[in-house]
PDB file of N, CA and C in Angstrom:
ATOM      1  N   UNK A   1     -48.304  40.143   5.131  1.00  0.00           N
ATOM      2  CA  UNK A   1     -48.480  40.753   3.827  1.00  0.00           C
ATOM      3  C   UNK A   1     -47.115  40.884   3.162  1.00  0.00           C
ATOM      4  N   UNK A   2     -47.081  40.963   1.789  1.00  0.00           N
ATOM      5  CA  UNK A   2     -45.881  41.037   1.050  1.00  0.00           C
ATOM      6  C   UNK A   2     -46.136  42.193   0.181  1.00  0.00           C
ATOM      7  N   UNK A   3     -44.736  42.511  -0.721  1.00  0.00           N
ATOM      8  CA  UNK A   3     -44.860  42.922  -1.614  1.00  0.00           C
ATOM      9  C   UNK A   3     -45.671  42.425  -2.858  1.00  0.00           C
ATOM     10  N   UNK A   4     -45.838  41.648  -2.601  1.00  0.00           N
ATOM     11  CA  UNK A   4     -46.967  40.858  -3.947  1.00  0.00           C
ATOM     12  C   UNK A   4     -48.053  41.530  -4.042  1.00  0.00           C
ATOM     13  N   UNK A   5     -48.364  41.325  -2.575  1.00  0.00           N
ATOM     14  CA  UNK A   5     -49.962  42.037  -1.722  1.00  0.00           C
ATOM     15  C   UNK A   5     -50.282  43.402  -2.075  1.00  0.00           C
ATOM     16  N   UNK A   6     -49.480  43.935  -1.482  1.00  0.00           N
ATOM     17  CA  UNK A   6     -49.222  45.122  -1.094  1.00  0.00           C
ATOM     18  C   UNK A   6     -49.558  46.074  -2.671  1.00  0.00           C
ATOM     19  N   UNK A   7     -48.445  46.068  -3.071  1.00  0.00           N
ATOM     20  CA  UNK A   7     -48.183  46.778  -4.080  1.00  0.00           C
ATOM     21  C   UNK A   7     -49.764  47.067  -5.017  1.00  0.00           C
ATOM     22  N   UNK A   8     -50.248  45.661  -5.338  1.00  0.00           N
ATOM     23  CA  UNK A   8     -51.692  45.562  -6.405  1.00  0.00           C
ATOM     24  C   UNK A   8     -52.869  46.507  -5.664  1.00  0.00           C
ATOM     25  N   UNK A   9     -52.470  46.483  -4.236  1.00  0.00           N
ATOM     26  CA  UNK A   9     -53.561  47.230  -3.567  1.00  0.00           C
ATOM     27  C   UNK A   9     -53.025  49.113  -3.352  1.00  0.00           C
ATOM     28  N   UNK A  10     -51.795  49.257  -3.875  1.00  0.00           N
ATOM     29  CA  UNK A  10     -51.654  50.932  -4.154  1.00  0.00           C
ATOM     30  C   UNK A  10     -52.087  50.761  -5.524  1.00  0.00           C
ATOM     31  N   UNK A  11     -51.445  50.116  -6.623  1.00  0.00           N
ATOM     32  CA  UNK A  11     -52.135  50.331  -7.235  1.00  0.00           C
ATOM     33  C   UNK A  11     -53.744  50.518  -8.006  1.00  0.00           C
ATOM     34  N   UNK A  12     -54.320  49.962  -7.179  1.00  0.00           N
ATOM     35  CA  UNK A  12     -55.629  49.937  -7.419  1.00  0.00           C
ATOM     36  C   UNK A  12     -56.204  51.248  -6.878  1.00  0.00           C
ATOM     37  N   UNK A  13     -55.913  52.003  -5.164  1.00  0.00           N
ATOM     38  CA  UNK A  13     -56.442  52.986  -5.086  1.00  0.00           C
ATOM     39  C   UNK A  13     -55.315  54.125  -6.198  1.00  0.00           C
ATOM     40  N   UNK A  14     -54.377  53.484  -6.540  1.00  0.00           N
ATOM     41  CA  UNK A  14     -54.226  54.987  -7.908  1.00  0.00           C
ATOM     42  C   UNK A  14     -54.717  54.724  -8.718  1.00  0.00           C
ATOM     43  N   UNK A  15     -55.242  54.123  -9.320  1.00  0.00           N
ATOM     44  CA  UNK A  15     -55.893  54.060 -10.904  1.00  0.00           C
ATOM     45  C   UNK A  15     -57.380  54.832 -10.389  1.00  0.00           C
ATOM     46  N   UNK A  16     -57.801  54.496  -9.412  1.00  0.00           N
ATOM     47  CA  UNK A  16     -59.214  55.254  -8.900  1.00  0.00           C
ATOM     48  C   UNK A  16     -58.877  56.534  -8.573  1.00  0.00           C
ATOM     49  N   UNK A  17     -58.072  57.159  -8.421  1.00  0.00           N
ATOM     50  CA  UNK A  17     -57.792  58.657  -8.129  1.00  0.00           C
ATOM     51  C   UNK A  17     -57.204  58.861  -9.111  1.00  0.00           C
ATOM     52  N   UNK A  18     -56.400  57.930  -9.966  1.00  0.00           N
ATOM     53  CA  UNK A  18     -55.522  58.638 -11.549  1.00  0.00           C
ATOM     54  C   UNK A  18     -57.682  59.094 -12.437  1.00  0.00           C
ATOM     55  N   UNK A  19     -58.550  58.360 -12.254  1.00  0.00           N
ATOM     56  CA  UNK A  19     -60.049  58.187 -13.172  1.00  0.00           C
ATOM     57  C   UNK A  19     -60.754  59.314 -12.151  1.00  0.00           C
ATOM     58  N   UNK A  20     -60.445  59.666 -10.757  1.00  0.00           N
ATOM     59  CA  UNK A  20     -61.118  61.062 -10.542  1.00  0.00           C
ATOM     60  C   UNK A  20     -60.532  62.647 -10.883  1.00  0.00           C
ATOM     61  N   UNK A  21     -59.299  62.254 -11.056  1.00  0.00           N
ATOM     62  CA  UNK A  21     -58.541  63.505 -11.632  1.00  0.00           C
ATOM     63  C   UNK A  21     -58.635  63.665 -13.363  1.00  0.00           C
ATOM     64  N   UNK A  22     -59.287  62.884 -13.822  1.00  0.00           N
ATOM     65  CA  UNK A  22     -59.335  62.866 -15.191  1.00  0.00           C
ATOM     66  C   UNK A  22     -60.922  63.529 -15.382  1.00  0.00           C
ATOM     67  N   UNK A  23     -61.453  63.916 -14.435  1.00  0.00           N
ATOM     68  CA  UNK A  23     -62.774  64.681 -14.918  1.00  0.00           C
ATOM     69  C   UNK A  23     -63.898  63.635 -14.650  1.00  0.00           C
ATOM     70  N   UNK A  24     -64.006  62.418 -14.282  1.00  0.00           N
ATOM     71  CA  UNK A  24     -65.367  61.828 -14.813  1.00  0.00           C
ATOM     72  C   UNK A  24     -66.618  62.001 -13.947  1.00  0.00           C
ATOM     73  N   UNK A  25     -67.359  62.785 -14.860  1.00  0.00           N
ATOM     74  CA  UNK A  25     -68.221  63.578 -13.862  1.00  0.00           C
ATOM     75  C   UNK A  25     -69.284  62.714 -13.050  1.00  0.00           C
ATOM     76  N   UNK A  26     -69.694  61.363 -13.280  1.00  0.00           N
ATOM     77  CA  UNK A  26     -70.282  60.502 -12.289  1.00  0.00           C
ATOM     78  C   UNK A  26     -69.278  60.283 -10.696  1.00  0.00           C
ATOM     79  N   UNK A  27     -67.822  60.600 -11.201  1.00  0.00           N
ATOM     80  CA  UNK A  27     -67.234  60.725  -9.879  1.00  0.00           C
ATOM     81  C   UNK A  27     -66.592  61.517  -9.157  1.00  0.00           C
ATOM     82  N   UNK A  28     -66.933  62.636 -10.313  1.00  0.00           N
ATOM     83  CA  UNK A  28     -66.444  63.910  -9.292  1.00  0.00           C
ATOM     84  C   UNK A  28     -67.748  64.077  -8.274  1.00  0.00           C
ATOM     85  N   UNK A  29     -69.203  63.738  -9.107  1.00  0.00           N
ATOM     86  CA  UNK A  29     -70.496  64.261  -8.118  1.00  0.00           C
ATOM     87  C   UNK A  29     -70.108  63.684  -6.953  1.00  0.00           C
ATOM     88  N   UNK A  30     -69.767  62.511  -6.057  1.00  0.00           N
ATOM     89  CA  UNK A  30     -69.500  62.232  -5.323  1.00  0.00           C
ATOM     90  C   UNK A  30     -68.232  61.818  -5.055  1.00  0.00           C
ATOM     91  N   UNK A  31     -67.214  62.718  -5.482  1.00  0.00           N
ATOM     92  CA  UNK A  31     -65.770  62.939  -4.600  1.00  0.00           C
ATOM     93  C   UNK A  31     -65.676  62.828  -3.433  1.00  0.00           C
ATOM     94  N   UNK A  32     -66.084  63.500  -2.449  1.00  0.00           N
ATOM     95  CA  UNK A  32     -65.021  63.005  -1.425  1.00  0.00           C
ATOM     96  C   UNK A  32     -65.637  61.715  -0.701  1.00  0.00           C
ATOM     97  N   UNK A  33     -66.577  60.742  -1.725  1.00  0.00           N
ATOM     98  CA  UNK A  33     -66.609  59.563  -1.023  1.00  0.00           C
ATOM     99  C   UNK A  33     -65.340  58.946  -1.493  1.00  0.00           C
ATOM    100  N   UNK A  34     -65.211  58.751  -2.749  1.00  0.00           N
ATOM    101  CA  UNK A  34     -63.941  58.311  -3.268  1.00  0.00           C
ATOM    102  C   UNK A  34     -63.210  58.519  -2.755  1.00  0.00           C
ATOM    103  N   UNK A  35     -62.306  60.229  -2.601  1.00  0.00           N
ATOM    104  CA  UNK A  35     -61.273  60.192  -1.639  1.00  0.00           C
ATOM    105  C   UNK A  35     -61.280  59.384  -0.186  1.00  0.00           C
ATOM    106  N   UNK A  36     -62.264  59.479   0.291  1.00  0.00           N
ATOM    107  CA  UNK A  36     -62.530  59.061   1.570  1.00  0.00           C
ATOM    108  C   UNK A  36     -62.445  57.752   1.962  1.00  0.00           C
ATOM    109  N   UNK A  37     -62.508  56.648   0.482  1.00  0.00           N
ATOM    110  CA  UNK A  37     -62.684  55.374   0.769  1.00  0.00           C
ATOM    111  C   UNK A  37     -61.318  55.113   0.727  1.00  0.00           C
ATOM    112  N   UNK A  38     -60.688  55.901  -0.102  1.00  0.00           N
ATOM    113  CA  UNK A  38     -58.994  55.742  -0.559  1.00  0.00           C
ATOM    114  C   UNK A  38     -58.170  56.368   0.829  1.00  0.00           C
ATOM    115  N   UNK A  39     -58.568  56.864   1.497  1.00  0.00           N
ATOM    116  CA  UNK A  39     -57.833  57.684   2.260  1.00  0.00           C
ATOM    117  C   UNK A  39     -57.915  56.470   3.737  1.00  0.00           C
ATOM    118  N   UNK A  40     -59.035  55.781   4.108  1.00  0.00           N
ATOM    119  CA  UNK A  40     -59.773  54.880   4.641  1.00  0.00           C
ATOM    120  C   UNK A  40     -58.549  53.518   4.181  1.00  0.00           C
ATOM    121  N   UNK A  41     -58.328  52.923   3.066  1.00  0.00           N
ATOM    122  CA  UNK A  41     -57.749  52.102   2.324  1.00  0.00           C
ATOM    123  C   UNK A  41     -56.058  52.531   2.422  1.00  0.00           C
ATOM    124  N   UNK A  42     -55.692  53.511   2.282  1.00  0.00           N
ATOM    125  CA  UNK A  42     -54.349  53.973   2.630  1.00  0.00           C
ATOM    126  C   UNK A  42     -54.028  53.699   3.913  1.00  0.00           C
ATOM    127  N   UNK A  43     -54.781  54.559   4.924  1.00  0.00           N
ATOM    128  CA  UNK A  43     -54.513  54.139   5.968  1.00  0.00           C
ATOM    129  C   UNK A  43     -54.254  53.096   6.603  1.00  0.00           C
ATOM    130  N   UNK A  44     -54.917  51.948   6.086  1.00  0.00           N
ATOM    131  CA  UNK A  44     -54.834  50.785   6.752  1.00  0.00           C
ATOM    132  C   UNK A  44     -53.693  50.170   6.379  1.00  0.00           C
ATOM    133  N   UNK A  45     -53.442  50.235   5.291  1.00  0.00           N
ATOM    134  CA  UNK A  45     -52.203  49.601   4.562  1.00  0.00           C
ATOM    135  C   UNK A  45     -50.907  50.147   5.203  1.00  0.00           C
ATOM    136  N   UNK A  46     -50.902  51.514   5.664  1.00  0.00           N
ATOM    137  CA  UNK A  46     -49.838  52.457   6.296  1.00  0.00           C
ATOM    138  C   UNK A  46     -49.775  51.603   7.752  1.00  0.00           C
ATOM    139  N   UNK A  47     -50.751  51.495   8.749  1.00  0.00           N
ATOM    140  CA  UNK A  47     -50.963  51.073   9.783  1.00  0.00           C
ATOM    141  C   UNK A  47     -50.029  49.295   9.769  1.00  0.00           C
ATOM    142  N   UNK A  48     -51.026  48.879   8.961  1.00  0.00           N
ATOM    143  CA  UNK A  48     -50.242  47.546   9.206  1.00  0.00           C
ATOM    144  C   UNK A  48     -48.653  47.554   8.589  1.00  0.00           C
ATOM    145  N   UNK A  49     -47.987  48.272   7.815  1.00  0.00           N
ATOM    146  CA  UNK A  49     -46.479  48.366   7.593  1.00  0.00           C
ATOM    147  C   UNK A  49     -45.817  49.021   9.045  1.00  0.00           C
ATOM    148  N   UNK A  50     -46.669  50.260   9.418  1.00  0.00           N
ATOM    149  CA  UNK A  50     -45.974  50.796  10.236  1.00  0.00           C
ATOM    150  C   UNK A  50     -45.983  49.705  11.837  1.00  0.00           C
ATOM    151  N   UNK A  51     -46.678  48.594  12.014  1.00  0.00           N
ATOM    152  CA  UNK A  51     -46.769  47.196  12.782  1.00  0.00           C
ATOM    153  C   UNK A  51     -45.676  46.395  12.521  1.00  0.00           C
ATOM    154  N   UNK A  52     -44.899  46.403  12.011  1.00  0.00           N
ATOM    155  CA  UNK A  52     -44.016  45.680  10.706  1.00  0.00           C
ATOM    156  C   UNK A  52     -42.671  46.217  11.546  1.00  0.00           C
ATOM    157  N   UNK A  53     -41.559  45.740  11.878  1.00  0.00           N
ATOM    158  CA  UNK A  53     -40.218  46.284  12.029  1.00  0.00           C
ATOM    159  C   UNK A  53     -40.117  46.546  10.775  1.00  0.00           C
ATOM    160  N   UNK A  54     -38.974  47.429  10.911  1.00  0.00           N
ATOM    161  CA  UNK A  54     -38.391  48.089   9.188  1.00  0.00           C
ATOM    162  C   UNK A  54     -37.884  46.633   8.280  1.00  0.00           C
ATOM    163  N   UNK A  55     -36.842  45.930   8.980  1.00  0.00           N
ATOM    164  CA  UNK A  55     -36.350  44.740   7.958  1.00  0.00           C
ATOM    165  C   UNK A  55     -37.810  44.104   7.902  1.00  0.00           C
ATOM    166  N   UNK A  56     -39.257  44.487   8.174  1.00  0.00           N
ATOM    167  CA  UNK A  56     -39.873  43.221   7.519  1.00  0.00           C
ATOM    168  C   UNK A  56     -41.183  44.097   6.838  1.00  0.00           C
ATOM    169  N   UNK A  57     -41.220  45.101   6.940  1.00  0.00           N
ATOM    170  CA  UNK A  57     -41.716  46.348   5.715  1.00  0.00           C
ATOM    171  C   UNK A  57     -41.511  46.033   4.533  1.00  0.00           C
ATOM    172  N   UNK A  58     -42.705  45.594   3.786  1.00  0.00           N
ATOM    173  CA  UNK A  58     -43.023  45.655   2.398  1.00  0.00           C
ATOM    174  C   UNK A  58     -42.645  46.930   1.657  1.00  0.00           C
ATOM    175  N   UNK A  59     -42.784  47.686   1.979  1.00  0.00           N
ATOM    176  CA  UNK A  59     -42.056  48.864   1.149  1.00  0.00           C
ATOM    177  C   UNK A  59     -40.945  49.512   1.278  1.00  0.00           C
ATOM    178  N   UNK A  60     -40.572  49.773   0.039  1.00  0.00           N
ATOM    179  CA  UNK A  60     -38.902  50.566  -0.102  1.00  0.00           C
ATOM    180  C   UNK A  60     -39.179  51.647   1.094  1.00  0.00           C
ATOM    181  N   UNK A  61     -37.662  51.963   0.913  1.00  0.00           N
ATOM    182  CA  UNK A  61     -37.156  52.734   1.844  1.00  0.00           C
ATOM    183  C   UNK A  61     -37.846  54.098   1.298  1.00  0.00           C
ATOM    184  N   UNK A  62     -38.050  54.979   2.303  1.00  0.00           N
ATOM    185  CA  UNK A  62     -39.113  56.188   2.379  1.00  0.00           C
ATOM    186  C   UNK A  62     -40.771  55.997   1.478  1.00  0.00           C
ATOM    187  N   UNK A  63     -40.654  55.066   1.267  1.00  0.00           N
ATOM    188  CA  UNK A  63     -42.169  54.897   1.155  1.00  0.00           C
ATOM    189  C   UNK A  63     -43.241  55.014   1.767  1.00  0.00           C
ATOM    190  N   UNK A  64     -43.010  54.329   2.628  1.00  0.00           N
ATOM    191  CA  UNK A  64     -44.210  54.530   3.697  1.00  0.00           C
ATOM    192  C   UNK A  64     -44.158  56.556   4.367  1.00  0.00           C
ATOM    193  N   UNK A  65     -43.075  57.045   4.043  1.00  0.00           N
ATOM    194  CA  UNK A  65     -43.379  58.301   4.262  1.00  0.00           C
ATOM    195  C   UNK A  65     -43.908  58.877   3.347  1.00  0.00           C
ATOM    196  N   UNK A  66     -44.021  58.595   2.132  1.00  0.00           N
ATOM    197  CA  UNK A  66     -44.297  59.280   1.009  1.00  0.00           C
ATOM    198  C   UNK A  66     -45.946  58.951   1.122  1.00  0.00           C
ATOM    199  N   UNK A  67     -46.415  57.619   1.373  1.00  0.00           N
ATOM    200  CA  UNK A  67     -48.086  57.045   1.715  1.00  0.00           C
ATOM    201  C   UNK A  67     -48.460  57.993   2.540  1.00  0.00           C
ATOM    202  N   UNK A  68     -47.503  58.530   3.752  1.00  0.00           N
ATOM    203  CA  UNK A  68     -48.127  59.201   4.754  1.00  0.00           C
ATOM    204  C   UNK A  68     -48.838  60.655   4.569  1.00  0.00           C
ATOM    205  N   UNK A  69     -47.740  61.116   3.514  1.00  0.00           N
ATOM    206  CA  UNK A  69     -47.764  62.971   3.013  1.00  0.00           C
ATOM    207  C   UNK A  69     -49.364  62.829   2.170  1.00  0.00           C
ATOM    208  N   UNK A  70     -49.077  61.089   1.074  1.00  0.00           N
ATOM    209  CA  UNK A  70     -50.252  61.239   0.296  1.00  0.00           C
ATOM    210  C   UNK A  70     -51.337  61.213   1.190  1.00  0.00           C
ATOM    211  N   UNK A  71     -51.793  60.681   2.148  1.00  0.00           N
ATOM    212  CA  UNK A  71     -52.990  60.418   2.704  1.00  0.00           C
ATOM    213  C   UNK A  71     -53.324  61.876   3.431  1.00  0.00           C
ATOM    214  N   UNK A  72     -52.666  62.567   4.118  1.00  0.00           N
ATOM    215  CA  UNK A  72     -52.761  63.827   4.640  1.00  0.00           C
ATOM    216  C   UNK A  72     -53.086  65.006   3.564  1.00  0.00           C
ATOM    217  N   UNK A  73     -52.233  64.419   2.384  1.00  0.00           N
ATOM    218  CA  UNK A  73     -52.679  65.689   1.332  1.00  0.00           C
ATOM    219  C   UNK A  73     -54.094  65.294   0.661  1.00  0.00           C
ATOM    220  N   UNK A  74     -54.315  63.996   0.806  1.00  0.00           N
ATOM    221  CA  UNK A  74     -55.740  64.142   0.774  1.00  0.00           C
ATOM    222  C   UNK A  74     -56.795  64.358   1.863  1.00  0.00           C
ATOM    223  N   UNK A  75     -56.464  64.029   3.086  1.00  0.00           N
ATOM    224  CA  UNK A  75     -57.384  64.836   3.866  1.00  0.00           C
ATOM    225  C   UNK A  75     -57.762  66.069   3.393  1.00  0.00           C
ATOM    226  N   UNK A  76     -56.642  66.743   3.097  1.00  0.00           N
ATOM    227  CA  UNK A  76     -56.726  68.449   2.726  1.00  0.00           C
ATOM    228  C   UNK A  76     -57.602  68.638   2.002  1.00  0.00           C
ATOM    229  N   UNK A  77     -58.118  67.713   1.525  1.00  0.00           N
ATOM    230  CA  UNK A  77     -58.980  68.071  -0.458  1.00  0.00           C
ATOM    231  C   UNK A  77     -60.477  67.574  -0.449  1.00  0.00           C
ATOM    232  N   UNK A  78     -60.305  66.509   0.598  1.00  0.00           N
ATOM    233  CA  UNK A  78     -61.725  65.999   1.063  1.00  0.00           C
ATOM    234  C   UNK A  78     -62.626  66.419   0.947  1.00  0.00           C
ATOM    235  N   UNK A  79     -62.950  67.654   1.190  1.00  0.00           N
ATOM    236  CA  UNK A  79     -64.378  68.267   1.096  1.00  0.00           C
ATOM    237  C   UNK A  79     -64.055  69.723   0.839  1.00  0.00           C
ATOM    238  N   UNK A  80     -63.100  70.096   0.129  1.00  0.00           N
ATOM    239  CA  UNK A  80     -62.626  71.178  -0.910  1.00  0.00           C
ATOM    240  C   UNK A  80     -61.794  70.887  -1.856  1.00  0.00           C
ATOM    241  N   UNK A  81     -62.227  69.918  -2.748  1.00  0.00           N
ATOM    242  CA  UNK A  81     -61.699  69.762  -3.769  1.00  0.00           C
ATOM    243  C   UNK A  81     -61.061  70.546  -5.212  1.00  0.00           C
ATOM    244  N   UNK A  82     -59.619  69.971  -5.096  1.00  0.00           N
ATOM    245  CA  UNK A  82     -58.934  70.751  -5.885  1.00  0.00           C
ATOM    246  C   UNK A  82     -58.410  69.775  -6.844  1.00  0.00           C
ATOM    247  N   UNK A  83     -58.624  69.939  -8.054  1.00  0.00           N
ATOM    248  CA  UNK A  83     -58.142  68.657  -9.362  1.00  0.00           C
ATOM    249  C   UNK A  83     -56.734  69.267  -9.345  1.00  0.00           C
ATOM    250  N   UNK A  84     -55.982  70.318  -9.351  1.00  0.00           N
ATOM    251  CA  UNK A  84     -54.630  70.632  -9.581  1.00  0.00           C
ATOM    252  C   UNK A  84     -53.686  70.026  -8.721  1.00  0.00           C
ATOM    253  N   UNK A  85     -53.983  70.130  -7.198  1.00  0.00           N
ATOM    254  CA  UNK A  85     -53.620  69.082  -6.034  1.00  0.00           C
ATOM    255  C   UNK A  85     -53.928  68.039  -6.311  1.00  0.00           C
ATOM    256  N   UNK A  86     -54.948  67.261  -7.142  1.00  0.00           N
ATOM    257  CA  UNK A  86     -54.790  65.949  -6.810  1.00  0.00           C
ATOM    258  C   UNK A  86     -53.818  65.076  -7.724  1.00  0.00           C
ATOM    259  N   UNK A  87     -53.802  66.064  -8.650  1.00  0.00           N
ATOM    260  CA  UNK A  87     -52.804  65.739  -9.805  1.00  0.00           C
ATOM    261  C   UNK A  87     -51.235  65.741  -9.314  1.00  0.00           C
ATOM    262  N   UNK A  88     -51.009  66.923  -8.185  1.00  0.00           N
ATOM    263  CA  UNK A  88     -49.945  66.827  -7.673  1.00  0.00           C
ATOM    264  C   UNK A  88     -49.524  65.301  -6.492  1.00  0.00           C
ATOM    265  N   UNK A  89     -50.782  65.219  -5.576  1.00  0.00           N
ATOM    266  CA  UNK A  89     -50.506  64.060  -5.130  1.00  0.00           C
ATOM    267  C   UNK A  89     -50.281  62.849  -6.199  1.00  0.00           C
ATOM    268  N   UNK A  90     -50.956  62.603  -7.070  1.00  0.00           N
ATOM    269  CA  UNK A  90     -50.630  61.266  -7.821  1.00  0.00           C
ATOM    270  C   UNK A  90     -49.341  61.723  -8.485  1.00  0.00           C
ATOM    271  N   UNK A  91     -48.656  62.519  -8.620  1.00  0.00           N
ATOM    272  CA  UNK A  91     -47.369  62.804  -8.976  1.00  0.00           C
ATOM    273  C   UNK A  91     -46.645  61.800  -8.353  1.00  0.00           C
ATOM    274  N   UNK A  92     -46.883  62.254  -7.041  1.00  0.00           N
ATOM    275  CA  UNK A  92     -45.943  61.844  -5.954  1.00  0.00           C
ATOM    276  C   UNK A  92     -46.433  60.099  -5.336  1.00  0.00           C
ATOM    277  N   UNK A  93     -47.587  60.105  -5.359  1.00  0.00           N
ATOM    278  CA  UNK A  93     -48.306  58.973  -5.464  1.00  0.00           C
ATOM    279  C   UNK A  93     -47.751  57.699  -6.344  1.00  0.00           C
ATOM    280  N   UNK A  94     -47.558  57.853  -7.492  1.00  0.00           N
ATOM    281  CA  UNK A  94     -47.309  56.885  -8.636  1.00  0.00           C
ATOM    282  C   UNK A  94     -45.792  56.188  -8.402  1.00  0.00           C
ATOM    283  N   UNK A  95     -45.302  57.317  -8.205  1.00  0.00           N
ATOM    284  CA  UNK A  95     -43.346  56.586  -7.679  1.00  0.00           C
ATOM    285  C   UNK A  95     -43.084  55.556  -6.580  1.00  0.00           C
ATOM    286  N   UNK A  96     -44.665  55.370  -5.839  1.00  0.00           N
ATOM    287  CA  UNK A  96     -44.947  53.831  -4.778  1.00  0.00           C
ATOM    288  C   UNK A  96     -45.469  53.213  -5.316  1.00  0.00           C
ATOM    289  N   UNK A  97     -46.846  53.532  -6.217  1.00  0.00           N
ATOM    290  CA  UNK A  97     -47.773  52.041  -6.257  1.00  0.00           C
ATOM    291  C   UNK A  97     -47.140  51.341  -7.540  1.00  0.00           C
ATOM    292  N   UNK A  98     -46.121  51.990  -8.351  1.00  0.00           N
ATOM    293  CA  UNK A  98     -45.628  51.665  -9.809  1.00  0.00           C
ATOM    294  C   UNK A  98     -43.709  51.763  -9.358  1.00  0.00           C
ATOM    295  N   UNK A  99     -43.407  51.494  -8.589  1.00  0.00           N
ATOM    296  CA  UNK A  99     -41.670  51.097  -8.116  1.00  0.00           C
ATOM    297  C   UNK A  99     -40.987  50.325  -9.563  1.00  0.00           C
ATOM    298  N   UNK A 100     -41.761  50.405 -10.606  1.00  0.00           N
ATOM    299  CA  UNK A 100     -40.946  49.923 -11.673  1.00  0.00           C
ATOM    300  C   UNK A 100     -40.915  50.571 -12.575  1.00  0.00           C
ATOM    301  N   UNK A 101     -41.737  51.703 -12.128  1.00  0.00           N
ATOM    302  CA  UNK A 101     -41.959  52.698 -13.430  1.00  0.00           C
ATOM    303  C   UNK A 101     -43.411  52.795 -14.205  1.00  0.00           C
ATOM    304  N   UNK A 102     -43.627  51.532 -14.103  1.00  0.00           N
ATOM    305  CA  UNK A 102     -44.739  50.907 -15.122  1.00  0.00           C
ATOM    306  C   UNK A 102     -46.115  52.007 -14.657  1.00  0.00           C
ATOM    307  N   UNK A 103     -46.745  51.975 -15.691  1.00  0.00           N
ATOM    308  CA  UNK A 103     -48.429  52.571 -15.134  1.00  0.00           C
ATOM    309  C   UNK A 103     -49.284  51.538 -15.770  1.00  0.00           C
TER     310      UNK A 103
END
């Protein structure tokens, strides 16, 4: 996997958690499948970098720690959902899947 790879697939589970933190009530009714599929989807992506020696890690430096905090801080929310936390994770979220700034 590369950065090519890689990257389109954070961004994709943030734009799906940037559209559940925005209220939309067909996906808040079933939140923590969403989180759950994203959290499911993180993981794996974490797993196979953390397989990876560091010189051959697709992601910048402390990234993959920053994937790690996000996926745990969503465990937390899973099935007590909090929109103020999730807003805080995609805070912290967005500075990996967007490394150029861009949204």
């Amino acid at each position: 996997m590369s950065n090519i790879q890689i990257y389109p697939q954070l961004e994709k589970i943030y734009k799906e958690l940037d559209q559940l933190s925005k209220g939309n009530e067909e996906m808040l009714a079933v939140y923590p499948m969403y989180i759950h599929s994203n959290i499911v989807k993180l993981k794996r992506l974490i797993e196979e970098q953390e397989e990876l020696h560091e010189q051959d890690s697709d992601l910048a430096t402390g990234d993959l720690d920053v994937l790690l905090e996000v996926r745990r801080d969503l465990e937390h929310i899973k099935f007590r959902f909090d929109l103020y936390v999730l807003r805080e994770i995609l805070e912290m979220f967005v500075k990996v899947a967007y490394p150029d700034g861009g949204e």
